[in-house]
Protein backbone atom coordinates (compact mmCIF):
# COMPACT_ATOMS: atom_id res chain seq x y z
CA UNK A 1 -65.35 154.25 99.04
CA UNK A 2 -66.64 151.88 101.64
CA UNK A 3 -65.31 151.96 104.64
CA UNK A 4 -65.45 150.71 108.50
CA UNK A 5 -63.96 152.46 110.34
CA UNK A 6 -60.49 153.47 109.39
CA UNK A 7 -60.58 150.15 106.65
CA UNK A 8 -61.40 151.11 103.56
CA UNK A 9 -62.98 148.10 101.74
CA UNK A 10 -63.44 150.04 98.01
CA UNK A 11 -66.52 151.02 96.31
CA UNK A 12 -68.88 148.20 96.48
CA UNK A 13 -66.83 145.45 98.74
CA UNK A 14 -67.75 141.31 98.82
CA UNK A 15 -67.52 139.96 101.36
CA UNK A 16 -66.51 136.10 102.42
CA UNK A 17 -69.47 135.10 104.84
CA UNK A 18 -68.75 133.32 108.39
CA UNK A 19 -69.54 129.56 107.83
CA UNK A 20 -68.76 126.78 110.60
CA UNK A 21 -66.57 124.23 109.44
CA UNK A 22 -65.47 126.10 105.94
CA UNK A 23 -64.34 129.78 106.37
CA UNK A 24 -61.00 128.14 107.50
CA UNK A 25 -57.62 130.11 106.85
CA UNK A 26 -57.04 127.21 103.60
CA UNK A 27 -60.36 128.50 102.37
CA UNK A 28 -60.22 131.93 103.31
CA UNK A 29 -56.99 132.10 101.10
CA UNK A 30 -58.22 130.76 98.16
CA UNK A 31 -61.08 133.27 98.42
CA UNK A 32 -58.44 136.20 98.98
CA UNK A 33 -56.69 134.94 95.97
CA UNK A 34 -59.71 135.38 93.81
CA UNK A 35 -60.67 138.45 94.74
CA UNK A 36 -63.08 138.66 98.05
CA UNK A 37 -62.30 142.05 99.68
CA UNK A 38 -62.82 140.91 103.11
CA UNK A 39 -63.31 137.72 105.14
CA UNK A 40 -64.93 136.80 108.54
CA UNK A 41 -63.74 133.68 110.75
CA UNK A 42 -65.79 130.77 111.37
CA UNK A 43 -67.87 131.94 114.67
CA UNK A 44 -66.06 131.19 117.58
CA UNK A 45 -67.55 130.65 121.13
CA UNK A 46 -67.12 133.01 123.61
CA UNK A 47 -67.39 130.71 126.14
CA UNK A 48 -64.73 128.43 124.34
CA UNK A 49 -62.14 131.65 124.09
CA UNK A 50 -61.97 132.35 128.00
CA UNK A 51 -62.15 128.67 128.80
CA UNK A 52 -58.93 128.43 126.29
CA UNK A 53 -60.92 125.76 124.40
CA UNK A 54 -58.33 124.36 121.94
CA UNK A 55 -61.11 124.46 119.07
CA UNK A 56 -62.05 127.98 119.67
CA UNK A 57 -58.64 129.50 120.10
CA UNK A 58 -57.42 127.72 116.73
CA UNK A 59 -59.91 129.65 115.02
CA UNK A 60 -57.98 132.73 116.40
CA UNK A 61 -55.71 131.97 113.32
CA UNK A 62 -55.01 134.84 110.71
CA UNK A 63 -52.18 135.60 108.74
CA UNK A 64 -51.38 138.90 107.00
CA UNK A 65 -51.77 138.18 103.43
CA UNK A 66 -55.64 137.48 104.66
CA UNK A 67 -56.49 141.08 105.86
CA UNK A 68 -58.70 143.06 106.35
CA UNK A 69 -60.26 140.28 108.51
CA UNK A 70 -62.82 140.25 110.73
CA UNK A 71 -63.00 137.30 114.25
CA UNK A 72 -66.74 136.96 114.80
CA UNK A 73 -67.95 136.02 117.75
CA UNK A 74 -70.64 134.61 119.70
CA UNK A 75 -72.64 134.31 123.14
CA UNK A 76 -74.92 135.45 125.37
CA UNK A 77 -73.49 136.92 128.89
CA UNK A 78 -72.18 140.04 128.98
CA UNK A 79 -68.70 139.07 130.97
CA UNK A 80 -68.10 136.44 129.19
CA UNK A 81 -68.27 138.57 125.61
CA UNK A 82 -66.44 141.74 127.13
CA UNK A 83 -63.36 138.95 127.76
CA UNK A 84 -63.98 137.67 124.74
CA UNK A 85 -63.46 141.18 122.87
CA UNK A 86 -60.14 141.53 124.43
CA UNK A 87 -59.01 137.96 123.74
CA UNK A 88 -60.02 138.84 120.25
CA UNK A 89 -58.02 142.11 120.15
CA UNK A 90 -54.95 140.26 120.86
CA UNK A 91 -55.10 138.67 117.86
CA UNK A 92 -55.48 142.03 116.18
CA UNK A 93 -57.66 141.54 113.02
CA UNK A 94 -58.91 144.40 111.38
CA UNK A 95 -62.77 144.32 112.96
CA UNK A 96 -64.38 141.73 115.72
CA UNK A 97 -68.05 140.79 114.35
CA UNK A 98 -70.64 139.93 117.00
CA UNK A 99 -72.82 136.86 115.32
CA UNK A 100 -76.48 137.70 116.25
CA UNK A 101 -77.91 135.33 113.23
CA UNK A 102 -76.64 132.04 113.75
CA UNK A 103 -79.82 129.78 113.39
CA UNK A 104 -78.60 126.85 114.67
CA UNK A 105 -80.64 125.02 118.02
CA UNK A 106 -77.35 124.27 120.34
CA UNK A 107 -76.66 128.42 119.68
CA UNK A 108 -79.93 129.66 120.01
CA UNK A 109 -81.52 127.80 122.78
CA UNK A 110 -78.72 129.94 124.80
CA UNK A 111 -80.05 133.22 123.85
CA UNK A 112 -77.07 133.35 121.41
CA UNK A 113 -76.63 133.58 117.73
CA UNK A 114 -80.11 134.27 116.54
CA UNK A 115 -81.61 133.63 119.61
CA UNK A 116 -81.24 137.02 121.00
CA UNK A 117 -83.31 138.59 118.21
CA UNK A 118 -85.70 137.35 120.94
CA UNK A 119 -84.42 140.01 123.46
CA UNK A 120 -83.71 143.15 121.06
CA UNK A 121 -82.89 145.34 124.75
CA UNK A 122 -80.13 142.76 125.77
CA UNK A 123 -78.74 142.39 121.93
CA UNK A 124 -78.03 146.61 122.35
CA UNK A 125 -77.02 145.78 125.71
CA UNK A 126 -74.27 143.26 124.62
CA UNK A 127 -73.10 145.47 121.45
CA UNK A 128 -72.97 148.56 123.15
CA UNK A 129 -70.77 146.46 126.31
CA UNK A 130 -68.22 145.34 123.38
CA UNK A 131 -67.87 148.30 121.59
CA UNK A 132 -67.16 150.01 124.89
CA UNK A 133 -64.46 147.41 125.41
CA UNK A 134 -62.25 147.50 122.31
CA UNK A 135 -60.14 149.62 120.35
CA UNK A 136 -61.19 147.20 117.04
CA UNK A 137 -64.20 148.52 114.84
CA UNK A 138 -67.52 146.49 116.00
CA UNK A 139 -69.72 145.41 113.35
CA UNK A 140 -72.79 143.10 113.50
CA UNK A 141 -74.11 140.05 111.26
CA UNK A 142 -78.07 139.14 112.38
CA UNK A 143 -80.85 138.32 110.85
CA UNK A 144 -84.60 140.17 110.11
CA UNK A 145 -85.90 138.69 113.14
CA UNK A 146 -86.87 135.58 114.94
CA UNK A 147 -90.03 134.60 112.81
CA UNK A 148 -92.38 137.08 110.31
CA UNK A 149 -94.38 138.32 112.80
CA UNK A 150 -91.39 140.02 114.64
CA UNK A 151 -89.03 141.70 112.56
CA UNK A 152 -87.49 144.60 113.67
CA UNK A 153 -84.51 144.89 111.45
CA UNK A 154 -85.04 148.71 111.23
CA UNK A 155 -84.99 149.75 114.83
CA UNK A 156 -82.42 146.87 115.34
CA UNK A 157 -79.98 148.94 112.98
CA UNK A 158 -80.67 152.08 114.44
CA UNK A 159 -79.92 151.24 117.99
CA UNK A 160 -76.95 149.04 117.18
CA UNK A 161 -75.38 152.23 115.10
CA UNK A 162 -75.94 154.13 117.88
CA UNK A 163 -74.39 152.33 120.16
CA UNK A 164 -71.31 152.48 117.84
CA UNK A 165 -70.89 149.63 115.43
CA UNK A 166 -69.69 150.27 112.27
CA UNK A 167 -70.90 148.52 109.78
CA UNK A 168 -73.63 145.87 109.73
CA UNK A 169 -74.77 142.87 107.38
CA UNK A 170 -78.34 141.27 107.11
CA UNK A 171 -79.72 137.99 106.04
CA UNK A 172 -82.75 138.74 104.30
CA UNK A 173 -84.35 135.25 106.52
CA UNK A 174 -85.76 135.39 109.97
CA UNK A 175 -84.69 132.22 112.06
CA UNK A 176 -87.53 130.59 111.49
CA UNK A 177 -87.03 130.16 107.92
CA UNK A 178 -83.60 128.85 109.05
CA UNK A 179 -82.00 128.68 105.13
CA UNK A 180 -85.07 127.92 103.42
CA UNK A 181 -87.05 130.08 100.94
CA UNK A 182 -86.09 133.02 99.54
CA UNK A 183 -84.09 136.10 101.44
CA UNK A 184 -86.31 139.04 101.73
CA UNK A 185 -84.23 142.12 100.55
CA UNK A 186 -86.65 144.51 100.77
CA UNK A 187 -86.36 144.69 104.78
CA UNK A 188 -82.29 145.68 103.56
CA UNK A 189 -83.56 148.38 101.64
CA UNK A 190 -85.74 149.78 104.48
CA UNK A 191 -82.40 149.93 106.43
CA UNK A 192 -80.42 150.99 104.09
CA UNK A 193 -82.53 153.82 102.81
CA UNK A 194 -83.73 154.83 106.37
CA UNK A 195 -82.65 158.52 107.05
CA UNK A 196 -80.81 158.00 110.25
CA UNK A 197 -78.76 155.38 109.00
CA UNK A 198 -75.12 156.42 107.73
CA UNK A 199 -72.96 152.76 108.33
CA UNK A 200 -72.66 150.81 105.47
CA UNK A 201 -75.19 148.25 105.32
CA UNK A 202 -74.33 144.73 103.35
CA UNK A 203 -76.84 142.56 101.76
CA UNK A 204 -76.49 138.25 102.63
CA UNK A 205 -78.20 135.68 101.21
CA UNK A 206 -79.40 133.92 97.94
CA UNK A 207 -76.66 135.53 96.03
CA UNK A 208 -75.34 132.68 93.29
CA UNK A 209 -74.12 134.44 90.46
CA UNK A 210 -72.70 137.39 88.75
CA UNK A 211 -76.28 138.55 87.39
CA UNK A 212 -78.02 138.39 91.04
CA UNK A 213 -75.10 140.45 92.20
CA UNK A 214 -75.52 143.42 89.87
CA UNK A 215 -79.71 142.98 90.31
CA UNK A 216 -79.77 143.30 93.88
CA UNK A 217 -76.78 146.21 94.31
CA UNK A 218 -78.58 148.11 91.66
CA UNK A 219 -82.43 147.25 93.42
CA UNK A 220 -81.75 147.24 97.01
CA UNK A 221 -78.76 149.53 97.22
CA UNK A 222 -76.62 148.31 99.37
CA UNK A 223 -72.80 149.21 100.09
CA UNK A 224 -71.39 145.60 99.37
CA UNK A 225 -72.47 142.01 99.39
CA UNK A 226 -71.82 138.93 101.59
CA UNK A 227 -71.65 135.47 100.07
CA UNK A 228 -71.75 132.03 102.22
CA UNK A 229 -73.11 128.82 100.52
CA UNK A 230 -72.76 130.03 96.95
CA UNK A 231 -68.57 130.35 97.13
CA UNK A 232 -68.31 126.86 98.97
CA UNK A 233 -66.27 124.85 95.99
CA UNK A 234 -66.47 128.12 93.69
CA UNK A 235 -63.82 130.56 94.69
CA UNK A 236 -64.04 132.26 91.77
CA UNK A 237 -67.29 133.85 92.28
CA UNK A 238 -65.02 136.59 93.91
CA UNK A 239 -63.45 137.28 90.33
CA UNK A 240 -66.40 137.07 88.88
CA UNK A 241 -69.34 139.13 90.30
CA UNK A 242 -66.26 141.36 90.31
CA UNK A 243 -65.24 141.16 86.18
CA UNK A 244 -69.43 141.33 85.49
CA UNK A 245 -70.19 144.10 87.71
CA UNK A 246 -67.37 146.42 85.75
CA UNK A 247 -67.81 144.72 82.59
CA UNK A 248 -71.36 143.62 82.09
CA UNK A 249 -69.37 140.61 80.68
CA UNK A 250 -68.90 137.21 82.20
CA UNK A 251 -65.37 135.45 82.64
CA UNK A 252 -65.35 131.93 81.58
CA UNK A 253 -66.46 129.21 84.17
CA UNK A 254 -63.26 127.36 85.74
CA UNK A 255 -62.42 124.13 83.74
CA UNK A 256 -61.41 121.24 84.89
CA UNK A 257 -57.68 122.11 85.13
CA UNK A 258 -58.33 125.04 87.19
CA UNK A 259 -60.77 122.80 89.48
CA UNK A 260 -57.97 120.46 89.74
CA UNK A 261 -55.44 122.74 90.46
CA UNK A 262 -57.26 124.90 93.45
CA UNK A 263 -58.32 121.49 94.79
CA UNK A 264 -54.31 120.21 95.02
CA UNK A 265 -53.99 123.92 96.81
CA UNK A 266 -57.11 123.72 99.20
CA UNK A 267 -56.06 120.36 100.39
CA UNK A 268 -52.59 121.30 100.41
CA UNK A 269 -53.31 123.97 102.98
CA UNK A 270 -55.65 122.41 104.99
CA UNK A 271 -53.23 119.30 105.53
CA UNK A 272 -50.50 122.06 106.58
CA UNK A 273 -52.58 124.05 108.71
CA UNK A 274 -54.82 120.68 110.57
CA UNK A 275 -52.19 118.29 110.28
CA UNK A 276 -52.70 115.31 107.38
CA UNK A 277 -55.60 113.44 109.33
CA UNK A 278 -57.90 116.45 110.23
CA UNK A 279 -56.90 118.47 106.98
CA UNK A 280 -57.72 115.65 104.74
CA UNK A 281 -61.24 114.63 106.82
CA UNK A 282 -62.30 118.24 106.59
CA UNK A 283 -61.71 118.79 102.98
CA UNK A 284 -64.41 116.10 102.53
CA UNK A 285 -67.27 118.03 102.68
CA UNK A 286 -65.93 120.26 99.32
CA UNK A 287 -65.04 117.79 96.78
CA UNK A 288 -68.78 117.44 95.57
CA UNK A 289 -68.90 121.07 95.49
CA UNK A 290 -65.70 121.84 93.32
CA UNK A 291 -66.14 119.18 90.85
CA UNK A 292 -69.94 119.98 90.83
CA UNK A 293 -71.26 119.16 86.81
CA UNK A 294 -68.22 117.73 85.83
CA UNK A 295 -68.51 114.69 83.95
CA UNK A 296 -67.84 110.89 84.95
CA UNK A 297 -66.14 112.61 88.09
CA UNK A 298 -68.24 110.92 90.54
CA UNK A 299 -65.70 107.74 90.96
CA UNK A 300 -62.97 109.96 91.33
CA UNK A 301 -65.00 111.75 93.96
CA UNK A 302 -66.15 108.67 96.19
CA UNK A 303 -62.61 107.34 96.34
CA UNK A 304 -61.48 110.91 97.58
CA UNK A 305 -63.83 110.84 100.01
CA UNK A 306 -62.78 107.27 101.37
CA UNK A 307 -59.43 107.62 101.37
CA UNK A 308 -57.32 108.96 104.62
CA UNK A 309 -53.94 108.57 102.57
CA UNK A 310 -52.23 112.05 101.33
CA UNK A 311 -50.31 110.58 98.49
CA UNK A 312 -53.15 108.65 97.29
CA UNK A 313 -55.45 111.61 97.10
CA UNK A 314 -52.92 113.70 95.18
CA UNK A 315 -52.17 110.64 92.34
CA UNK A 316 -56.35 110.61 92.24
CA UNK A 317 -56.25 114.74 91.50
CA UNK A 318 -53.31 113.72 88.82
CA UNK A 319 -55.55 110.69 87.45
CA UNK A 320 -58.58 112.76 87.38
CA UNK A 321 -57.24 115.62 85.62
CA UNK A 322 -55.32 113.12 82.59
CA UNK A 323 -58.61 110.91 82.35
CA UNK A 324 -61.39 113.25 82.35
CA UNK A 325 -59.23 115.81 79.97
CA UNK A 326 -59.24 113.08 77.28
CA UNK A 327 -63.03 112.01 77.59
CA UNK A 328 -63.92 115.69 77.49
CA UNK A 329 -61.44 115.62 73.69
């Protein structure tokens, strides 16, 4: 059983990764709903919590048929991330996440995100100020370093455990590889199989389907898995990495109904939790990824994307669905 701290997460846990603009509570719910064991926040500012920034303290937003859920955090002075923590504890998820891998320029030009992988002393600094400073379990997202010439992931993990976080995830990139190329795993591995280390360690990044999944738990050995980009308009993958890992057999791909149908609920909740304008803007940026392969769909697709009308957007999802369903017979 996989555990931090006093939440127990099961046996080999995956994990819905923190992604600006998309791990929003409509998403996260879907992702809940098809089986992700635990779920992050979108990274909030800091800076943006103690200022009462209306952005940052809407992404305080959790409800209980979420948890366990994690508020992950960034920045890059001390004060401002100790009032931070107890901002965050107030909302009382199950574990606040400091984001030390954030590759992003307007992040790390502040010494925040990944930029601190640039300052190792002040990243232990930071954790061991936040840990010191809640009652919630600590954990840590980062990356292998800042470029190939400076990775440090092992002593990184062994002075942020001992410091007292309790769990901590990798991205097999450095910062200078930003998303490109492949993840490096093997760095994981070092961490996970290094003797002092005894918090579970999770694997992120390149991790696209059910087969991956099993190859790089049963290669790298890892207590659970992470997954950004790949569940962005697939849900499911939840489900199934889940049904393949205990089956060694694969669940049939979503058809069109059932791409349909969580669409309708995605943009359902995002309109309810936004408001109609925002919720239906925001839900641009998945149609392409949910209807992904599907034939003659891209019409249906750019008139989604145009339109700003609720009702208009739901007859298209009806259309869609009726049209494509016959072509496809």
């Amino acid at each position: 059983m996989v555990s931090i701290g006093s939440v127990e997460l099961g046996a080999f846990p995956l994990l819905l990764a923190p992604m600006e603009d998309v791990s929003d509570p409509p998403f996260r719910a879907l992702c809940k709903q098809e089986g992700c064991d635990m779920m992050y926040t979108e990274f909030i500012s800091v800076e943006g919590l103690i200022r009462d920034a209306d952005k940052s303290i809407k992404k305080l937003d959790i409800y209980d048929d979420e948890r366990p859920i994690g508020i992950q955090i960034f920045g890059a002075e001390l004060d401002s991330m100790v009032q931070a923590a107890e901002i965050v504890e107030e909302a009382n998820p199950e574990v606040l996440d400091i984001n030390f891998g954030c590759p992003v320029k307007k992040v790390v030009c502040k010494e925040a995100g990944a930029g601190i992988l640039l300052n190792i002393d002040k990243m232990v600094q930071l954790t061991d100020a936040i840990v010191k400073s809640t009652r919630l379990p600590v954990t840590v997202k980062t990356r292998l370093g800042w470029d190939q010439h400076s990775i440090k992931i092992v002593e990184v993990a062994e002075r942020l455990q001992d410091v007292g976080i309790q769990a901590l995830t990798i991205h097999g990139r450095t910062r200078a590889q930003m998303y490109k190329g492949e993840a490096d795993w093997n760095w994981i591995r070092q961490v996970k199989e290094h003797p002092r280390i005894h918090i579970p360690i999770f694997g992120n990044g390149d991790i696209d389907s059910p087969e991956k999944a099993l190859e790089y738990k049963q290669k790298y050995g890892v207590d659970g898995i992470m997954i950004g980009r790949a569940s962005i308009g697939n849900p499911w993958i939840f489900k199934q990495i889940k049904h393949f890992l205990e089956t060694g057999d694969h669940l049939p791909q979503p058809d069109l109904v059932a791409r349909v149908d969580m669409v309708r609920k995605h943009l359902t909740r995002s309109i309810q939790w936004k408001g109609e304008k925002l919720g239906i803007l925001e839900m641009r940026r998945h149609y392409s990824n949910y209807f992904r392969n599907i034939p003659h769909s891209k019409s249906y697709r750019t008139t989604m994307v145009n339109s700003l009308d609720r009702m208009e957007l739901f007859d298209v999802l009806d259309e869609m669905e009726l049209h494509l369903l016959e072509e496809i017979s």
